[in-house]
C-alpha atoms as a PDB file:
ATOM      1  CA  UNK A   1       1.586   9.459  11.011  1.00  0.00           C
ATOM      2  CA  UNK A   2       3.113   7.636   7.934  1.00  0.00           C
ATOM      3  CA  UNK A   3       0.559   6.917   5.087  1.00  0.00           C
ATOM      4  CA  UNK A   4       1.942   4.164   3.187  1.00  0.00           C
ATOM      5  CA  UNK A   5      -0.260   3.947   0.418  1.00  0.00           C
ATOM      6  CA  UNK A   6      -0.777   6.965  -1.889  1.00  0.00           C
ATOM      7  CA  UNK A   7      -1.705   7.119  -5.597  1.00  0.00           C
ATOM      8  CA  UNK A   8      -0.550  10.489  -5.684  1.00  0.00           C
ATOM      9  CA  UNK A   9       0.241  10.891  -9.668  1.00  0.00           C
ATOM     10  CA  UNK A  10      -3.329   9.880 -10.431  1.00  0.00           C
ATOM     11  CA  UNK A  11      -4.342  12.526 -12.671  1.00  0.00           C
ATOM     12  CA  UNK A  12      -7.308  13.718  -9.751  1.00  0.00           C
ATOM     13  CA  UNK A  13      -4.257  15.666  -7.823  1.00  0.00           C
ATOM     14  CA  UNK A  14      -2.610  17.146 -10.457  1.00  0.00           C
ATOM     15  CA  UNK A  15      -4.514  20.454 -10.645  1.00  0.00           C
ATOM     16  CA  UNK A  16      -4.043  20.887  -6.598  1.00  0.00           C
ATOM     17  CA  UNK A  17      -0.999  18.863  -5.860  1.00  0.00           C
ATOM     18  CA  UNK A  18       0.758  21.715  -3.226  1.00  0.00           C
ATOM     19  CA  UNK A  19      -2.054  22.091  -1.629  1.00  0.00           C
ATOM     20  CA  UNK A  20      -3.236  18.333  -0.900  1.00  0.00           C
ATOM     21  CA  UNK A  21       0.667  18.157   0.489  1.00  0.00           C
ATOM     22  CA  UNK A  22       0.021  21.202   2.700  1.00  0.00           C
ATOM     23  CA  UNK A  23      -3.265  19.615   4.233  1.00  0.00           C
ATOM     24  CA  UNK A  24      -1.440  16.190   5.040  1.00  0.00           C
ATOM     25  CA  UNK A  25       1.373  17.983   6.111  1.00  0.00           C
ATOM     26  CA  UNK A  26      -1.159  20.450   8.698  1.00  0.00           C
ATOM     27  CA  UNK A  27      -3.412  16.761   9.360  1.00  0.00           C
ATOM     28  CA  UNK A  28       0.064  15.717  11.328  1.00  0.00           C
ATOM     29  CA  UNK A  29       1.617  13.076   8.300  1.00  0.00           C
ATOM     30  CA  UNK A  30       5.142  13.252   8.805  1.00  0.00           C
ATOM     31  CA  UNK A  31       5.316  11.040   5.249  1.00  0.00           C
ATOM     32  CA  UNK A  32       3.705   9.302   2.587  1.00  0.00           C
ATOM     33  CA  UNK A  33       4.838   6.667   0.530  1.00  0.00           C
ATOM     34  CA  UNK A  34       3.843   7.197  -3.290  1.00  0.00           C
ATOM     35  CA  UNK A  35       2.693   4.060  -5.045  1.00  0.00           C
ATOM     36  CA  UNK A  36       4.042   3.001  -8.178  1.00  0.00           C
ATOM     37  CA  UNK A  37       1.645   1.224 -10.276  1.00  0.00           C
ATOM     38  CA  UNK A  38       3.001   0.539 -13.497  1.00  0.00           C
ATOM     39  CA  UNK A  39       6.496   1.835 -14.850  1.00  0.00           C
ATOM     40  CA  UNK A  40       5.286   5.244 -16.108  1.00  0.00           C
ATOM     41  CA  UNK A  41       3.861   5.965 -13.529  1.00  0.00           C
ATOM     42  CA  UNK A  42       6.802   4.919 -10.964  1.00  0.00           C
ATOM     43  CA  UNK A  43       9.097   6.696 -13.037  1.00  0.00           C
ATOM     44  CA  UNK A  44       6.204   9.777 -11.999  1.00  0.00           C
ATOM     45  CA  UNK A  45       6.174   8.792  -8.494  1.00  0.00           C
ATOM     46  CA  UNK A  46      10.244   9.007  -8.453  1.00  0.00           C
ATOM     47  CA  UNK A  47      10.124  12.274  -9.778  1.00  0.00           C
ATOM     48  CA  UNK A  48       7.144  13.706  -7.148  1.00  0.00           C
ATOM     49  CA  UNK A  49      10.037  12.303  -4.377  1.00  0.00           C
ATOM     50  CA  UNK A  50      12.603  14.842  -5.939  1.00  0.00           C
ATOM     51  CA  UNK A  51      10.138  17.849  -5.319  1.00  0.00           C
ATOM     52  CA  UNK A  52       9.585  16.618  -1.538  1.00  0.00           C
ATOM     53  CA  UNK A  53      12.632  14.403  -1.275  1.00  0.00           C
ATOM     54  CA  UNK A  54      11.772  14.336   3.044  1.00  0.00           C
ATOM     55  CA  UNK A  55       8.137  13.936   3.025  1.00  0.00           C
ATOM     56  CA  UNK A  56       7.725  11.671   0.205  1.00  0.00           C
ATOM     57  CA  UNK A  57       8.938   8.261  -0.939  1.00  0.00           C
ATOM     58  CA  UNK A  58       7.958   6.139  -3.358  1.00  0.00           C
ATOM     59  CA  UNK A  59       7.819   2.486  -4.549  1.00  0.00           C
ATOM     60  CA  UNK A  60       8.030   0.952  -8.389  1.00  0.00           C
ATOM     61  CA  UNK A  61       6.401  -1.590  -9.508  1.00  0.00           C
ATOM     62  CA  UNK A  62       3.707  -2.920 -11.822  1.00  0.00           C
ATOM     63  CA  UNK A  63       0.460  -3.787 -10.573  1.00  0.00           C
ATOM     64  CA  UNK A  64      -1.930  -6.837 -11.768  1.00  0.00           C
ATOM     65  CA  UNK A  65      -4.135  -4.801 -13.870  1.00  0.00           C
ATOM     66  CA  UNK A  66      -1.241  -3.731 -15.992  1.00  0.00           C
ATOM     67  CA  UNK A  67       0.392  -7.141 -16.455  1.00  0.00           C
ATOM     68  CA  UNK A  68      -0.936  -7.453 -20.045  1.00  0.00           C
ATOM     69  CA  UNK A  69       0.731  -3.908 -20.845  1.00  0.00           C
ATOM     70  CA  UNK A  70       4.428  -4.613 -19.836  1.00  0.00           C
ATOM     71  CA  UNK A  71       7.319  -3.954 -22.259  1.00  0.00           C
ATOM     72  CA  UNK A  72      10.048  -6.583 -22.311  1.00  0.00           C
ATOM     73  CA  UNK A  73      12.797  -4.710 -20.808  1.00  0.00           C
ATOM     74  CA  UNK A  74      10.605  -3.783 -17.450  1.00  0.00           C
ATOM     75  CA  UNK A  75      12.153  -5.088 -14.911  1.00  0.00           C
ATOM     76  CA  UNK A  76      15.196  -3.641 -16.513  1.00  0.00           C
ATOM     77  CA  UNK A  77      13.856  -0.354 -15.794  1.00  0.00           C
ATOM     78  CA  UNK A  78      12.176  -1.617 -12.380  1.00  0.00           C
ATOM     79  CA  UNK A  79      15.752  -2.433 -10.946  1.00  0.00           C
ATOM     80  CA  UNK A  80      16.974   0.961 -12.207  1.00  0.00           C
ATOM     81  CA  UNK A  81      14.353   2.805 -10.642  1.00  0.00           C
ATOM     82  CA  UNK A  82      15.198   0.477  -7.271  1.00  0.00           C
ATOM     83  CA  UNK A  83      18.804   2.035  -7.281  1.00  0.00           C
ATOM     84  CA  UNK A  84      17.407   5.439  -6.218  1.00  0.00           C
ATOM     85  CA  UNK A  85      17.229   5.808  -2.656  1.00  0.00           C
ATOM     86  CA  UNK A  86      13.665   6.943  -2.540  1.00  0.00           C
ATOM     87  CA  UNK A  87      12.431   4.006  -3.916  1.00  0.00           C
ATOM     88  CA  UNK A  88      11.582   2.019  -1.128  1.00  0.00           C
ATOM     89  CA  UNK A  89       9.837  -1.440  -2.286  1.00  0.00           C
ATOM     90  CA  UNK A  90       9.204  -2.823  -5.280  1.00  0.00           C
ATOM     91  CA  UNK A  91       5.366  -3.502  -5.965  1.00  0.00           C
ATOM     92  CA  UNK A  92       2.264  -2.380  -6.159  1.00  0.00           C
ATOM     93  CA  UNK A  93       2.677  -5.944  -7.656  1.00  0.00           C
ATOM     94  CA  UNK A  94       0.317  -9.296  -6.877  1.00  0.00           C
ATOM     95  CA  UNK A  95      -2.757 -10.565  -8.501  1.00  0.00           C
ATOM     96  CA  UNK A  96      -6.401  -9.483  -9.043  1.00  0.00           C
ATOM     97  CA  UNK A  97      -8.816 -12.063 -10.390  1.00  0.00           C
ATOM     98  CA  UNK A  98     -11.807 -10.113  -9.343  1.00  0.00           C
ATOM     99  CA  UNK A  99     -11.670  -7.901 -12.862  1.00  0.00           C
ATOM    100  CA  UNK A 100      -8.817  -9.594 -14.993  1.00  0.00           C
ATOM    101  CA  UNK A 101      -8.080  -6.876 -16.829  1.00  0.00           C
ATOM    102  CA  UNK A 102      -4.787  -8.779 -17.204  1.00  0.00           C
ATOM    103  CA  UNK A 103      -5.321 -12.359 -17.751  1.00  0.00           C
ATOM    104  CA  UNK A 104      -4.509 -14.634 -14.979  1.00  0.00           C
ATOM    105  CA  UNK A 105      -1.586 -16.432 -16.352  1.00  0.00           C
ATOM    106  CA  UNK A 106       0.267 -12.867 -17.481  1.00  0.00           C
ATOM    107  CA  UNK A 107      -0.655 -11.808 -14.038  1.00  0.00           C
ATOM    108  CA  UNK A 108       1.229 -14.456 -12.592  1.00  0.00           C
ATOM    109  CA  UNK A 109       4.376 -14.776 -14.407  1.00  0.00           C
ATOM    110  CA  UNK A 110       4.931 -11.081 -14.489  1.00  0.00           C
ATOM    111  CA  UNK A 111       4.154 -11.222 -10.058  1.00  0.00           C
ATOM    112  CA  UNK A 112       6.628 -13.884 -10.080  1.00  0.00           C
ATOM    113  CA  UNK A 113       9.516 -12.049 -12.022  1.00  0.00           C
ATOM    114  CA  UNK A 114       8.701  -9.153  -9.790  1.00  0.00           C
ATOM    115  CA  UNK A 115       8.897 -11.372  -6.261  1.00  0.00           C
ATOM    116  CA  UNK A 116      12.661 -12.719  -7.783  1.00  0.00           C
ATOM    117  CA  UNK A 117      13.475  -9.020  -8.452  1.00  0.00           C
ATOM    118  CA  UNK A 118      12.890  -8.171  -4.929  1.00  0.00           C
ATOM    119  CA  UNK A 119      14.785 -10.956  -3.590  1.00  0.00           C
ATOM    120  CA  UNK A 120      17.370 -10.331  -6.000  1.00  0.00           C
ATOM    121  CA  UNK A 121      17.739  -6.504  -4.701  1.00  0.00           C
ATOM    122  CA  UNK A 122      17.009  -7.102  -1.131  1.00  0.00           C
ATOM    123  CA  UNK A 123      14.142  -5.306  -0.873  1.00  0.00           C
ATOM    124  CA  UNK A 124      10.671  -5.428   0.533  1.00  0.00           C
ATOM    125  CA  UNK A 125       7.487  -6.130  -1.678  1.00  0.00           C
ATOM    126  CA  UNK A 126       4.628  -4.067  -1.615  1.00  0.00           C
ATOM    127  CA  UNK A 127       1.176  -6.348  -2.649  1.00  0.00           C
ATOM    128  CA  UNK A 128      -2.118  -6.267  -3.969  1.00  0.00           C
ATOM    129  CA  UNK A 129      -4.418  -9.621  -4.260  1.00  0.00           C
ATOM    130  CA  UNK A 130      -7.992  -9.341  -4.498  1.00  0.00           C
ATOM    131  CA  UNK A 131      -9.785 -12.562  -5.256  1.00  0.00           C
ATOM    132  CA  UNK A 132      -6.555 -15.002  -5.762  1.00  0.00           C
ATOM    133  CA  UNK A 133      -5.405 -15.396  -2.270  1.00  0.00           C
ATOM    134  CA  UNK A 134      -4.351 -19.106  -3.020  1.00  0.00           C
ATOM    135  CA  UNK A 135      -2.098 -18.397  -5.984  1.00  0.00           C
ATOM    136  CA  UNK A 136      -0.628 -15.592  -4.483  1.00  0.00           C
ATOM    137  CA  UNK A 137      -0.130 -17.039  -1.473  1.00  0.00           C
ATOM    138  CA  UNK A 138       1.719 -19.941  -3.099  1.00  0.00           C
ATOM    139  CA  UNK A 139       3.788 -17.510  -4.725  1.00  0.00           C
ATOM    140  CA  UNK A 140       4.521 -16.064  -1.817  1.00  0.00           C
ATOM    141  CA  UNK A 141       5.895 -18.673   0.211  1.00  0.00           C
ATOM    142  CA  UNK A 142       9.101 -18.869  -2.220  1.00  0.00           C
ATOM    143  CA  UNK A 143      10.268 -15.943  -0.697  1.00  0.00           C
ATOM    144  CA  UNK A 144       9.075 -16.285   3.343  1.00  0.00           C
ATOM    145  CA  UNK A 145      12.577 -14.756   5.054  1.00  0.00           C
ATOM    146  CA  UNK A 146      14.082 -13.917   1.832  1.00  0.00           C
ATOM    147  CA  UNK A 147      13.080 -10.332   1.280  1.00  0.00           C
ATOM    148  CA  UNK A 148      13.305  -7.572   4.179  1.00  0.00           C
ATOM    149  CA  UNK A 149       9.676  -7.207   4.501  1.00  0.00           C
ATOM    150  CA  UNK A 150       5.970  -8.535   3.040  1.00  0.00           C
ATOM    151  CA  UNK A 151       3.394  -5.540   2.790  1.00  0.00           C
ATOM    152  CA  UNK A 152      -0.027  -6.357   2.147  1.00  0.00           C
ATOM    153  CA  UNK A 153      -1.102  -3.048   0.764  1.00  0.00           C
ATOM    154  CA  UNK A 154      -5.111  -2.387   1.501  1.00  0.00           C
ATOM    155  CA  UNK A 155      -5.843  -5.231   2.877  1.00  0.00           C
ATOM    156  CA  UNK A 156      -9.583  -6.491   2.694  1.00  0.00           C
ATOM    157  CA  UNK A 157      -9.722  -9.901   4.168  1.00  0.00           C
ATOM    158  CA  UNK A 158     -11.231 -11.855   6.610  1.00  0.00           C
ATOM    159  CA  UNK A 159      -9.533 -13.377   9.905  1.00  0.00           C
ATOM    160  CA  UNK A 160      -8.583 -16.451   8.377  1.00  0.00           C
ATOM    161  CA  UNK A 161      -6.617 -14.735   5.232  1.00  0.00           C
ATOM    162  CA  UNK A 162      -5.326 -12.135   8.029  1.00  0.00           C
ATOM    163  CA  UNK A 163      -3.682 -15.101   9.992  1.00  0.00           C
ATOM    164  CA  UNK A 164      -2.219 -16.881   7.070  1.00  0.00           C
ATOM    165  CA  UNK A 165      -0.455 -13.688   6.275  1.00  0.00           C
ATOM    166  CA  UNK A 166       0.697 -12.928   9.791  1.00  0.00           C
ATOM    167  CA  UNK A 167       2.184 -16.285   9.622  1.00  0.00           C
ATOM    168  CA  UNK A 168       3.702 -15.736   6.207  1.00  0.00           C
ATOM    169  CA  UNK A 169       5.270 -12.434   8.770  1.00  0.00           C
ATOM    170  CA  UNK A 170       3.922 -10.089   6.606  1.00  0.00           C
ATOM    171  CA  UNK A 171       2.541  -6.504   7.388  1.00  0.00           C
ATOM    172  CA  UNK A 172      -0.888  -5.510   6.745  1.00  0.00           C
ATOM    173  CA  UNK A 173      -1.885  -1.892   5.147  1.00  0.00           C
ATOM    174  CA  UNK A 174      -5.476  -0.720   6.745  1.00  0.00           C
ATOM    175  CA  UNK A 175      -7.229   1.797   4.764  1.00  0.00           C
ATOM    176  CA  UNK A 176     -10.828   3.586   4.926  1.00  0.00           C
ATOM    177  CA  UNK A 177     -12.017   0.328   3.982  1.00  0.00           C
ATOM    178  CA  UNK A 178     -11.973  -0.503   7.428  1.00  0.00           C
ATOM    179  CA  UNK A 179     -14.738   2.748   7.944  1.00  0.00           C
ATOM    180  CA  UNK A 180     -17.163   0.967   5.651  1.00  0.00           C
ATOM    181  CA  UNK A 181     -19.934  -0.612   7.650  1.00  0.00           C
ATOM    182  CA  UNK A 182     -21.532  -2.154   4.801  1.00  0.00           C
ATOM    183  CA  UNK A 183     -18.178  -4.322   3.207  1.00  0.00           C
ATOM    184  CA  UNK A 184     -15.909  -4.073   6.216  1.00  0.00           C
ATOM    185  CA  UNK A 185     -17.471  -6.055   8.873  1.00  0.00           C
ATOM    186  CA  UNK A 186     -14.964  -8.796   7.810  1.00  0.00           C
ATOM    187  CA  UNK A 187     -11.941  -6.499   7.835  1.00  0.00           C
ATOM    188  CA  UNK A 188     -13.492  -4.820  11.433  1.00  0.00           C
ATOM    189  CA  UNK A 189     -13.311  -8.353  12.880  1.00  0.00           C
ATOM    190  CA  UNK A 190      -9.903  -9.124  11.557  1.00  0.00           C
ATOM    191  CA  UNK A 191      -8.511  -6.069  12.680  1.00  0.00           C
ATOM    192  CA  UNK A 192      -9.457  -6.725  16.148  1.00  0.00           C
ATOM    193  CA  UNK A 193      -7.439  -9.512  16.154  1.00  0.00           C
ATOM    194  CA  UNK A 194      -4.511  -7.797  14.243  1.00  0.00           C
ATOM    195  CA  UNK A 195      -1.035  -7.523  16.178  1.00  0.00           C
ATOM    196  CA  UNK A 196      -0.289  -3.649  16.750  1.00  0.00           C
ATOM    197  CA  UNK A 197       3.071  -5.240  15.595  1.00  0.00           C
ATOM    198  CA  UNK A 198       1.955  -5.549  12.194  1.00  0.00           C
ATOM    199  CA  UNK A 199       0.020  -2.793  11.463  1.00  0.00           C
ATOM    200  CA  UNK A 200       0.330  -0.298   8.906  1.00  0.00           C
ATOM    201  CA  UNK A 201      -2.086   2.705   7.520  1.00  0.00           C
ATOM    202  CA  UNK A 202      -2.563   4.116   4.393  1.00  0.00           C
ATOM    203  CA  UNK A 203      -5.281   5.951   2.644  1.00  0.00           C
ATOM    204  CA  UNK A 204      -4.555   4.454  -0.803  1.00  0.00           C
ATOM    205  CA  UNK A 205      -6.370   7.830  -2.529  1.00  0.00           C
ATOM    206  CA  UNK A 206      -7.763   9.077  -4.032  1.00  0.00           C
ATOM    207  CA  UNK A 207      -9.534   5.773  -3.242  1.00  0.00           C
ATOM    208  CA  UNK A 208     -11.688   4.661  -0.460  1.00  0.00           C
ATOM    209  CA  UNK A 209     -12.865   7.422   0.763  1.00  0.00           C
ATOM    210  CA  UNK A 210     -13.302   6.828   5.199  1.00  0.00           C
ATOM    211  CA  UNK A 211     -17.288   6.483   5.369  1.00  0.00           C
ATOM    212  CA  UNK A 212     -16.917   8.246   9.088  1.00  0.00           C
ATOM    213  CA  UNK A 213     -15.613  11.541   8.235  1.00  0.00           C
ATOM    214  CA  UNK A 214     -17.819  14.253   9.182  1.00  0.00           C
ATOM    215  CA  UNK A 215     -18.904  17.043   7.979  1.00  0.00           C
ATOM    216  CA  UNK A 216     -18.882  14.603   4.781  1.00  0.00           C
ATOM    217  CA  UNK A 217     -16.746  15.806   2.200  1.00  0.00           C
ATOM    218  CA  UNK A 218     -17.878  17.412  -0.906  1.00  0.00           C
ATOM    219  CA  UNK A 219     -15.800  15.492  -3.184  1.00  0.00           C
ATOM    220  CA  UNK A 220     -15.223  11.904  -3.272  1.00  0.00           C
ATOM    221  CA  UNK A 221     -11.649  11.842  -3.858  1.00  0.00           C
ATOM    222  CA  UNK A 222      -9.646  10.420  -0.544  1.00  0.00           C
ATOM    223  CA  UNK A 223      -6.433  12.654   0.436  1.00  0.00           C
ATOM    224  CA  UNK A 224      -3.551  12.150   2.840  1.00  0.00           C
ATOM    225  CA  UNK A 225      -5.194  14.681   5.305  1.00  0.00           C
ATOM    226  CA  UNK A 226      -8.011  11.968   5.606  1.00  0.00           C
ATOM    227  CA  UNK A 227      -5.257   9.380   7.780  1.00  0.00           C
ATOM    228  CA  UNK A 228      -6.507  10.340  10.652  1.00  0.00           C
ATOM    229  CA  UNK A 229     -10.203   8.919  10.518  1.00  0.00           C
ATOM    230  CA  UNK A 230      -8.473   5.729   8.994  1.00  0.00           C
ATOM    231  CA  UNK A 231      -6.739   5.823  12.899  1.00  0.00           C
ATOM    232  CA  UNK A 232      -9.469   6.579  15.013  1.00  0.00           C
ATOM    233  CA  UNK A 233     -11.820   3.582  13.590  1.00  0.00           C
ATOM    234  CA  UNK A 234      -9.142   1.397  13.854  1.00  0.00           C
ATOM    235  CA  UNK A 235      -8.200   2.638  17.730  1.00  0.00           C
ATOM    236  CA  UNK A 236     -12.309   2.142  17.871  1.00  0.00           C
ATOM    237  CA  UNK A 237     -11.894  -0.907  16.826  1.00  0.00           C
ATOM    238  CA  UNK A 238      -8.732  -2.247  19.036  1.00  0.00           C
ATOM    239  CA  UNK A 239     -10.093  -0.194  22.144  1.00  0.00           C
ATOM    240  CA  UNK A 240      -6.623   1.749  22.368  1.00  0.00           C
ATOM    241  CA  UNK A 241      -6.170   5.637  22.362  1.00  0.00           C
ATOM    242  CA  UNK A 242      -5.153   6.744  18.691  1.00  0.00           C
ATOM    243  CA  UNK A 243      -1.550   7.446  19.702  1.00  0.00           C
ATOM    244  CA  UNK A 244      -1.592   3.758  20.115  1.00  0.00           C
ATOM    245  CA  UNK A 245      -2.518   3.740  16.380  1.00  0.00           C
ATOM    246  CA  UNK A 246       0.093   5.886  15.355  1.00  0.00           C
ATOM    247  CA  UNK A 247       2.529   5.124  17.259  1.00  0.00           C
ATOM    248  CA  UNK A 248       2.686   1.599  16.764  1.00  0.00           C
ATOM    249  CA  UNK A 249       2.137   2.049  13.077  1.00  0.00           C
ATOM    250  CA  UNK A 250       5.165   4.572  12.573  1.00  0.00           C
ATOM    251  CA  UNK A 251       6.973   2.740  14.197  1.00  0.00           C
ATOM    252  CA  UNK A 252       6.337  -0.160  11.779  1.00  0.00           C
ATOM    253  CA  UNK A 253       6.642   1.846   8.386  1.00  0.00           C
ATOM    254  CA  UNK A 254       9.783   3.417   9.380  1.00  0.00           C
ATOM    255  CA  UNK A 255      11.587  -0.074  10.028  1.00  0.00           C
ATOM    256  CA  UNK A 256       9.583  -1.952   6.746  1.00  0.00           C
ATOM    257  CA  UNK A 257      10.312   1.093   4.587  1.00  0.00           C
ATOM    258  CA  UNK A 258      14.019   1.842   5.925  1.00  0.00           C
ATOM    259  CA  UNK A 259      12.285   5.768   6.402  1.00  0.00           C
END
């Protein structure tokens, strides 16, 4: 299993790192993808990929919520970052209008200059959009067959948004969200419907917890290890076996992510 979403320099695994790598690693993960968030903390992503340089990669980028915060030399430092061969995408980058703890118009300009940068280097975007599927979509569609690859990290929409993506030939990240019978019934239904083609699975933790894991965990923070309950409601869900799941969604990572 590849887990293509990981926040792993958020500050809840950094008394335990090792040993949340030694789980995942025992839970069958083969490799994660560490998710770059804002500059800092893809410059701290790149340097978790030099401790584990086979089992982890990483991508740089700065997401929505951090639009507001971004120096003027950024993507300066974004493109540097890019030249290291364990960067694999730029992103998490995209829009959130469901918080706006960026405005709306810095979120945009700053997604925009981060779509050219891919196209500009060739590489694949990894994306976040929560409640501005229009605008980002627009944005988008500059770049349809420009860039290697379109990842639409944790997605959380409905058939209809999951259709416009697949035509847009994008990939679609499915995390525990997808376990959550009280806000995923939309996602359940979608992924139903979802190519095995263009499926990918990530935890995103230490978010989003998989509701079906049982014994329930003591804490709430999501880990790696937890992949595999991601898989199973998703096989569930496609009536497949679970090496279905994984299989197809290797497969998948390792040609987006050039793993």
């Amino acid at each position: 299993m590849i887990d293509i979403g990981v926040n792993l320099t958020n500050s809840r695994f950094e008394h335990d790192y090792p040993e949340v790598i030694a789980r995942a690693q025992l839970a069958g993960l083969e490799q994660l993808i560490v998710t770059g968030t804002n500059v800092e903390e893809s410059i701290a992503a790149l340097e978790l990929c030099a401790l584990s340089p086979k089992f982890l990669s990483c991508t740089a980028g700065v997401h929505p919520h951090d639009a507001d915060g971004v120096s003027e030399d950024y993507l300066f430092t974004l493109a540097e970052l890019a030249k290291n061969e364990s960067v694999k995408a730029i992103g998490e980058c995209g829009l959130d209008f469901n918080r706006n703890f960026s405005t709306p118009k810095q979120q945009i300009k700053v997604f925009r200059e981060q779509v050219a940068l891919a196209e500009r280097l060739n590489m694949p975007l990894f994306l976040h959009q929560r409640d501005a599927f229009e605008p980002w979509q627009e944005i988008l569609s500059s770049v349809v067959g420009k860039v290697p690859a379109l990842i639409s990290h944790c997605f959380t929409g409905d058939v209809k948004q999951m259709h416009a993506c697949l035509e847009m030939g994008m990939y679609l990240g499915i995390t525990g969200w997808v376990c959550d019978e009280r806000r995923g019934a939309e996602l359940q239904t979608a992924v139903k419907e979802l190519p095995l083609e263009r499926l990918l699975v990530e935890t995103d933790a230490p978010y989003l917890t998989p509701r079906n894991i049982r014994p329930k965990p003591k804490s709430s923070r999501n880990e790696p290890s937890y992949l595999p309950f991601v898989v199973q409601k998703i096989a569930a869900l496609k009536n497949v076996s679970d090496t279905v799941i994984i299989e197809h969604s290797r497969e998948n990572a390792k040609k987006v992510f050039s793993l």
